[in-house]
Structure formats: C-alpha cells, structure tokens
C-alpha atoms as a PDB file:
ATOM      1  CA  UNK A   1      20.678 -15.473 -13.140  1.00  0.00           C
ATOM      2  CA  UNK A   2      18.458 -18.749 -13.651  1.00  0.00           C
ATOM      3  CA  UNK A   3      17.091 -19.557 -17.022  1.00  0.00           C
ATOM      4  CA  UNK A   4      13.498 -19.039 -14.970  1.00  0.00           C
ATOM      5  CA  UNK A   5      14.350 -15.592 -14.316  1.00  0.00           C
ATOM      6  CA  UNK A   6      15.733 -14.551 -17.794  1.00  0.00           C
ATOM      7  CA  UNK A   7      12.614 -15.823 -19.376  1.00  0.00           C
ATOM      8  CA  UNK A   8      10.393 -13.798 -17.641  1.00  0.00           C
ATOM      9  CA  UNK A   9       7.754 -10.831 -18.945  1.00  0.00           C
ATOM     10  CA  UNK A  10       9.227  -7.365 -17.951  1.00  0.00           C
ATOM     11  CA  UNK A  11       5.948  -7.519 -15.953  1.00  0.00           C
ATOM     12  CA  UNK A  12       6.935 -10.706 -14.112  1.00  0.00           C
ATOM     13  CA  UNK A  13      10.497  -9.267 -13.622  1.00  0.00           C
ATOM     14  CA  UNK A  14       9.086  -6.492 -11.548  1.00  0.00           C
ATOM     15  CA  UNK A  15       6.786  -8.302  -9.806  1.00  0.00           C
ATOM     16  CA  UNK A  16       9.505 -10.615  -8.619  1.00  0.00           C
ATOM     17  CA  UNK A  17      11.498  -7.736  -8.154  1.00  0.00           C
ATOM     18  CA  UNK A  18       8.807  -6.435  -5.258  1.00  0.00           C
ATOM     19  CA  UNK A  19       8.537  -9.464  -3.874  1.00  0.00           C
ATOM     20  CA  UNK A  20      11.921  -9.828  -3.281  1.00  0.00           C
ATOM     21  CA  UNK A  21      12.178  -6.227  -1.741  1.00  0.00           C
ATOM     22  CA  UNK A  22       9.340  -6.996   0.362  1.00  0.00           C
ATOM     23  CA  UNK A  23      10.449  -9.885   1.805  1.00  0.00           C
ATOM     24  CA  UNK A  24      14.668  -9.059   1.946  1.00  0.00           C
ATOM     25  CA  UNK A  25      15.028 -11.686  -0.962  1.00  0.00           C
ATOM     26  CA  UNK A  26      15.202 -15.320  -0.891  1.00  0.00           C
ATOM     27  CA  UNK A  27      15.156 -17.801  -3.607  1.00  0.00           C
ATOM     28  CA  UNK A  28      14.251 -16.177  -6.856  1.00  0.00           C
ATOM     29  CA  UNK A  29      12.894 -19.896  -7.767  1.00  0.00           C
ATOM     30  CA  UNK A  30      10.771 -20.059  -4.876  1.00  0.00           C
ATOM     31  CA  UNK A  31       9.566 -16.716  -4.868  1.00  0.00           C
ATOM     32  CA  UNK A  32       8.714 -17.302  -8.600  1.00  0.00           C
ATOM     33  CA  UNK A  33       6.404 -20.290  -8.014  1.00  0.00           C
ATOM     34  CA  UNK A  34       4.589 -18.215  -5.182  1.00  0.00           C
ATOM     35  CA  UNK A  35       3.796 -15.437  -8.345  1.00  0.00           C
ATOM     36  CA  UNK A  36       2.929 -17.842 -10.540  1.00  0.00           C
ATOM     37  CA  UNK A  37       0.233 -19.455  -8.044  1.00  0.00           C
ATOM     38  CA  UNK A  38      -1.455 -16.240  -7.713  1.00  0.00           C
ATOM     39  CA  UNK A  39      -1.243 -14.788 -11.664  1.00  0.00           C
ATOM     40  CA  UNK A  40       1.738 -12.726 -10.099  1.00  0.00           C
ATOM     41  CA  UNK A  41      -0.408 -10.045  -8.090  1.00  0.00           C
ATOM     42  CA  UNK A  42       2.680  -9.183  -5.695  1.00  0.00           C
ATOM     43  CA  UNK A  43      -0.031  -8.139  -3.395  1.00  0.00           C
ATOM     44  CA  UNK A  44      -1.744 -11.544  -2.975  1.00  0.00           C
ATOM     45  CA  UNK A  45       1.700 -13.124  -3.283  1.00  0.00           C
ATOM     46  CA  UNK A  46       2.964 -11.172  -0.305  1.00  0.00           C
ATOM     47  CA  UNK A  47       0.360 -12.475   2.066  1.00  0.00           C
ATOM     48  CA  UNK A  48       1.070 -15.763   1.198  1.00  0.00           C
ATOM     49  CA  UNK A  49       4.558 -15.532   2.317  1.00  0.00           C
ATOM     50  CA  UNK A  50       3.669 -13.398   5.200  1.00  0.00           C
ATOM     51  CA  UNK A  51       0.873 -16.642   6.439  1.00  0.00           C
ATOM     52  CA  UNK A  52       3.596 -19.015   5.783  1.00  0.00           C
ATOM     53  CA  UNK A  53       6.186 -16.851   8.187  1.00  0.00           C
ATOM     54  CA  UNK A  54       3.383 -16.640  10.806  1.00  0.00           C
ATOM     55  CA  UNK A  55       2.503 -19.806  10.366  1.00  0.00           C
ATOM     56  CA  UNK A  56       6.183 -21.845  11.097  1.00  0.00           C
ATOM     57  CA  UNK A  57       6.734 -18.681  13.948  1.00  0.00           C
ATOM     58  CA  UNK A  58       3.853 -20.179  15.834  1.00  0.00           C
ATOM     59  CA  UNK A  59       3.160 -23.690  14.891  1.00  0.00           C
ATOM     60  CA  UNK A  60       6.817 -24.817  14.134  1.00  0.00           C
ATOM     61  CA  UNK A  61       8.239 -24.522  17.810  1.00  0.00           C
ATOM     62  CA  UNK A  62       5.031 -26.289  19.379  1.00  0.00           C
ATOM     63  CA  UNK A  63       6.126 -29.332  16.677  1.00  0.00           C
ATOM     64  CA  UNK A  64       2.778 -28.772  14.618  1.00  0.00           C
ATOM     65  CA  UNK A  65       4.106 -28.566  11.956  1.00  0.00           C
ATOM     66  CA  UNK A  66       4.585 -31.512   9.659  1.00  0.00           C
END
C-alpha cells in the first residue's frame, strides 16, 4: 500500500476502489491522479479513462499519437 493510498478519505478509498473495479485495476497512483482531476466523481473519472483507451485503440496504431 502507497503512502497516497493510506492517506486517503474513506470516501476517496471507495472511489478508487470503483475505479479500479471498473477498469480491472491498474496503478493505484495513476488512477488516483485521474480522481483527483475530477473532485473524485468515479463517474466522470471513468470516462476519462474510457476516452483515453479509445483514444490510443484508434489513434496509436495509425502513429497519431505523440
């Protein structure tokens, strides 16, 4: 456990928590910074990381992305 994620509000905890569930886990760090952009609504947060997926899917092969 980092010292980010034992410092966090219960609140934050379960928001990372979803997250994490929603998108089969990653870096709690990383995952963390995308919650704290968006005031931790797991909701707004999720799309994020859903546009960024879509995003590298369809831009990334075509060498678009930089």
């Amino acid at each position: 456990m980092t010292d980010s994620i034992s410092s966090l509000t219960p609140s934050q905890a379960a928001a990372l928590e979803q997250l994490q569930t929603i998108t089969d886990g990653g870096d709690p760090d990383v995952a963390i910074g995308v919650l704290a952009s968006v005031d931790w609504d797991v909701q707004v947060s999720t799309a994020a990381c859903l546009q960024h997926v879509v995003l590298t899917l369809v831009y990334a092969p075509r060498g678009l992305l930089r």
